[in-house]
C-alpha atoms as a PDB file:
ATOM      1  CA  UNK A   1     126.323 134.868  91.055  1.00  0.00           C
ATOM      2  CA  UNK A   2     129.664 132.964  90.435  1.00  0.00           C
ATOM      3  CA  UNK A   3     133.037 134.170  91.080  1.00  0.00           C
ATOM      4  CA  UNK A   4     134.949 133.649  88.288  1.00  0.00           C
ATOM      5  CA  UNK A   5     138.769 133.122  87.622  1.00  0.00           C
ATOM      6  CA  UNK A   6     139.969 134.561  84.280  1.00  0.00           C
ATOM      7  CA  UNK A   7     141.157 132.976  81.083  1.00  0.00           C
ATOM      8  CA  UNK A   8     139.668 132.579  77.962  1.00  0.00           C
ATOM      9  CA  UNK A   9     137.020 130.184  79.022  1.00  0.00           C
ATOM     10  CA  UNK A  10     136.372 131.469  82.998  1.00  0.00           C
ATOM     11  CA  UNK A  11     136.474 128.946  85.349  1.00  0.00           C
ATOM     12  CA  UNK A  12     134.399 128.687  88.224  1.00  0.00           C
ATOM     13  CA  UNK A  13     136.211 128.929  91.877  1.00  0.00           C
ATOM     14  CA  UNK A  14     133.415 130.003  94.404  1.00  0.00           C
ATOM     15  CA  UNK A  15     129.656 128.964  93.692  1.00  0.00           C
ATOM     16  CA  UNK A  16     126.350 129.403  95.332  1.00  0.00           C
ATOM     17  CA  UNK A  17     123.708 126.828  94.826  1.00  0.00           C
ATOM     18  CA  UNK A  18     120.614 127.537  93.134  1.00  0.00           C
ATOM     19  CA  UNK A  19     119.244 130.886  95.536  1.00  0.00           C
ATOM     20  CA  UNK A  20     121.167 133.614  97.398  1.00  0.00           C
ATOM     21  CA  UNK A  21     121.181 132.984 101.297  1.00  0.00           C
ATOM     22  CA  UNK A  22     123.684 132.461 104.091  1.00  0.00           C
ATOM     23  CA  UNK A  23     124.805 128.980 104.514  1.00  0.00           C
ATOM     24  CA  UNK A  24     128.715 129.016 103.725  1.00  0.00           C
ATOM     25  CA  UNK A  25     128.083 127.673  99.740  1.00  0.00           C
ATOM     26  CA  UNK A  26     125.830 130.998  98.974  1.00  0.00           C
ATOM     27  CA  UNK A  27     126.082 134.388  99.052  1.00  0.00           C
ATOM     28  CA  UNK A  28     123.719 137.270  99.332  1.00  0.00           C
ATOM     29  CA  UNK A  29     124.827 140.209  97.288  1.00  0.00           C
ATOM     30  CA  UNK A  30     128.769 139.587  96.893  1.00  0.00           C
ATOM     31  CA  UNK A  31     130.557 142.484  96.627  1.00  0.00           C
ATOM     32  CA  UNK A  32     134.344 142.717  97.262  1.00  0.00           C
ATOM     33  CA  UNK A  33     137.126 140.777  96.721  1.00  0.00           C
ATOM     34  CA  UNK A  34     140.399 140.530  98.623  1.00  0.00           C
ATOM     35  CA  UNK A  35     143.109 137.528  97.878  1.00  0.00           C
ATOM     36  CA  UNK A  36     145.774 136.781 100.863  1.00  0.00           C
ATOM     37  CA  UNK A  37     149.722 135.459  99.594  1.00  0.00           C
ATOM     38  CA  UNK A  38     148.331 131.705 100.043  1.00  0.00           C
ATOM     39  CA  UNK A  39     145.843 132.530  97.440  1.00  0.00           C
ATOM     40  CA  UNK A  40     142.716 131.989  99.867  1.00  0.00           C
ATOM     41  CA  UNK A  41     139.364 134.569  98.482  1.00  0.00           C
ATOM     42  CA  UNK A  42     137.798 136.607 100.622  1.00  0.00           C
ATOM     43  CA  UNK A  43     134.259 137.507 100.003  1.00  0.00           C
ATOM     44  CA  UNK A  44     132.329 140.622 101.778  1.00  0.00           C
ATOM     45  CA  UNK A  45     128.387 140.659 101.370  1.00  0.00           C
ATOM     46  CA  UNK A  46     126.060 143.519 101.232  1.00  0.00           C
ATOM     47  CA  UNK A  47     123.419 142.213 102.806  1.00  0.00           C
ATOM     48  CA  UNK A  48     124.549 139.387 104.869  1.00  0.00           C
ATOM     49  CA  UNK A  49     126.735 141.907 106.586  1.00  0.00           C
ATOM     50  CA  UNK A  50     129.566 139.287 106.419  1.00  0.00           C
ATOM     51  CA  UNK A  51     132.874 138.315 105.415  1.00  0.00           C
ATOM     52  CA  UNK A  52     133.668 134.604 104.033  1.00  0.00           C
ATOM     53  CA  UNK A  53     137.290 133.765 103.203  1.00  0.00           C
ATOM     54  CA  UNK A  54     137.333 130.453 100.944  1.00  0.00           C
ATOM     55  CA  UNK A  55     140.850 128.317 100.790  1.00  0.00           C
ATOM     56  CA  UNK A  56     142.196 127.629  97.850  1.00  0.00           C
ATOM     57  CA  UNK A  57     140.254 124.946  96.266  1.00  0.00           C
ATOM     58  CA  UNK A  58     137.380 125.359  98.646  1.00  0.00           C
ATOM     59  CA  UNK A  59     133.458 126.029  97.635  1.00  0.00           C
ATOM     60  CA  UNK A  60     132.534 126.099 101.820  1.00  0.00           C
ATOM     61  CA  UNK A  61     133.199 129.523 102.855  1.00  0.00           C
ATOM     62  CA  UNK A  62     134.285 130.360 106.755  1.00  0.00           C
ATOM     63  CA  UNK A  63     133.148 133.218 107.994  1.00  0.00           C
ATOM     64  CA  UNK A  64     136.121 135.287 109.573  1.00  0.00           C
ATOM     65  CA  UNK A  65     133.883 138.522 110.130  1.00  0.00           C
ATOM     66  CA  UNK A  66     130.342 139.667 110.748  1.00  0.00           C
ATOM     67  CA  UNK A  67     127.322 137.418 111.956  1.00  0.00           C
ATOM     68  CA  UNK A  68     126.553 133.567 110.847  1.00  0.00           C
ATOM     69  CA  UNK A  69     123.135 134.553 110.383  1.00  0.00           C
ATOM     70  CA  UNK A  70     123.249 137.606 108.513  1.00  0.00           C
ATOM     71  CA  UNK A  71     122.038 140.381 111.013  1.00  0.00           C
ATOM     72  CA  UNK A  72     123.970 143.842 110.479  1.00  0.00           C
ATOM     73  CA  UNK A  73     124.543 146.248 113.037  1.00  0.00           C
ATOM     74  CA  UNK A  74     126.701 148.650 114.600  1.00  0.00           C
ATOM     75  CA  UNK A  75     128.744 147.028 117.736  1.00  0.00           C
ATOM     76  CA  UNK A  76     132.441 146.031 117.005  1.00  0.00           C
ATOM     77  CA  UNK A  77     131.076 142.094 116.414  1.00  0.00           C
ATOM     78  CA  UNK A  78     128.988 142.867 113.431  1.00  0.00           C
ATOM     79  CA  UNK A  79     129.295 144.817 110.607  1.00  0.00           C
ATOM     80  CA  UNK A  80     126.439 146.714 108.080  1.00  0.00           C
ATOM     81  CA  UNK A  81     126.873 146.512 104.087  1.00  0.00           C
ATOM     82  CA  UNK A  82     130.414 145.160 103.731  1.00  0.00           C
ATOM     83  CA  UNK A  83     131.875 146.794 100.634  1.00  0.00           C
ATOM     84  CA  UNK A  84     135.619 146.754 100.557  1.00  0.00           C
ATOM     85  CA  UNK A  85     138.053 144.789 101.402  1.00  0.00           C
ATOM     86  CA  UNK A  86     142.334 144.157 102.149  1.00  0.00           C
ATOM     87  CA  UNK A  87     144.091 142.026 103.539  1.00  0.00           C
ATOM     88  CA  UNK A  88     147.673 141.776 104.788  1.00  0.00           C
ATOM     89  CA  UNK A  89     150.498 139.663 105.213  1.00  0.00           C
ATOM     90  CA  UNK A  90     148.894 138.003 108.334  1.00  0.00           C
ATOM     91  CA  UNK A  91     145.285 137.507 107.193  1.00  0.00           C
ATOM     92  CA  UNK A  92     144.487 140.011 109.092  1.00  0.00           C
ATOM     93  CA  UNK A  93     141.489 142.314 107.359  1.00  0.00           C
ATOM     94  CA  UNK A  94     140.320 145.228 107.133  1.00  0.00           C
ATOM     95  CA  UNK A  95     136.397 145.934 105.945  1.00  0.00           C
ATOM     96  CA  UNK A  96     134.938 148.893 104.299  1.00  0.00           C
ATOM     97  CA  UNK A  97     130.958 149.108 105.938  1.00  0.00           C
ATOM     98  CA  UNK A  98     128.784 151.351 103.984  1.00  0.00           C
ATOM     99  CA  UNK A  99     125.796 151.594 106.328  1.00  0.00           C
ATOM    100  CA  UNK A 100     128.608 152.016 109.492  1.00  0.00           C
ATOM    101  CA  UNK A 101     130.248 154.730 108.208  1.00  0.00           C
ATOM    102  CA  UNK A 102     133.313 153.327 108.635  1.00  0.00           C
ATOM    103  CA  UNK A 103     136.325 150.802 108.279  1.00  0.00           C
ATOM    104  CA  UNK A 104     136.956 148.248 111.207  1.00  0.00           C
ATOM    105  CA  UNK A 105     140.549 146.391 111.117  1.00  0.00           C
ATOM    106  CA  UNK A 106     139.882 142.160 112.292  1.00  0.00           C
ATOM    107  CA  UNK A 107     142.978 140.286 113.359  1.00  0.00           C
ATOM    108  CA  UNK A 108     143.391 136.756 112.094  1.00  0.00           C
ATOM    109  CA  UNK A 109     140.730 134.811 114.251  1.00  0.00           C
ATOM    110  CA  UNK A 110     139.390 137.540 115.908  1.00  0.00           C
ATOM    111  CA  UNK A 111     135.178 137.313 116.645  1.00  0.00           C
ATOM    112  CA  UNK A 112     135.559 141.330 116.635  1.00  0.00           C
ATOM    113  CA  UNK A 113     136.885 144.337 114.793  1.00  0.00           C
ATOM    114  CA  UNK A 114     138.352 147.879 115.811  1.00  0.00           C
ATOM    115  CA  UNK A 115     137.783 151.047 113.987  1.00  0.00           C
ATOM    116  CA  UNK A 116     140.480 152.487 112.346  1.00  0.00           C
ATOM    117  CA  UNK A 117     138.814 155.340 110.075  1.00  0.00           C
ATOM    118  CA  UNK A 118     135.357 156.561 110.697  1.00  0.00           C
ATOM    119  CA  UNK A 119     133.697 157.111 113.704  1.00  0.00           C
ATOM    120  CA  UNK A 120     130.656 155.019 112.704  1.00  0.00           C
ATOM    121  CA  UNK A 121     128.110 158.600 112.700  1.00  0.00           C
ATOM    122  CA  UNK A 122     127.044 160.633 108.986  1.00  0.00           C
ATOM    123  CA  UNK A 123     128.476 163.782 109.475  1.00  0.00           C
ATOM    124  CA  UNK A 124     126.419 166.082 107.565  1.00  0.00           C
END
């Protein structure tokens, strides 16, 4: 799946090769997209439980938060089925985590996250 920018004929600004996976040119089930004032993309994916933010220009993706290798889980250093995504004036983002129950705020250059809504438990 390409990310595309729009105009009449779409042009292509973030490409995986030819499979899904979890070196920084591929994705695995993109998902949201969040652009900071410098114009870099931010990418969450499903199921590489990840975040890659690309810089303007870029095809290599850095990961900013989640695992390198694509595990999910529940401590404050990984995350489980990225959704959503914002980001603020400082690059500083905040992730919507489906399987987590909740949404976990990452300063700029952090390797963890804090919740801010959620508690990470289903309430039933």
């Amino acid at each position: 799946m390409a990310i595309l920018r729009w105009n009449s004929t779409g042009i292509t600004v973030v490409d995986k090769t030819s499979s899904s996976g979890i070196n920084s040119t591929q994705f695995k089930n993109p998902w949201g997209l969040a652009l900071d004032w410098q114009y870099n993309l931010y990418v969450t994916e499903r199921t590489s439980h990840r975040v890659q933010k690309f810089a303007r220009g870029s095809k290599i993706g850095l990961i900013v938060a989640g695992s390198a290798n694509g595990v999910s889980g529940t401590s404050l250093s990984l995350l489980s089925s990225c959704l959503g995504i914002a980001v603020d004036d400082n690059e500083n983002i905040y992730v919507a985590e489906f399987n987590n129950h909740r949404v976990t705020f990452w300063p700029r250059g952090s390797t963890s996250g804090t919740i801010v809504a959620g508690n990470g438990k289903i309430s039933l």
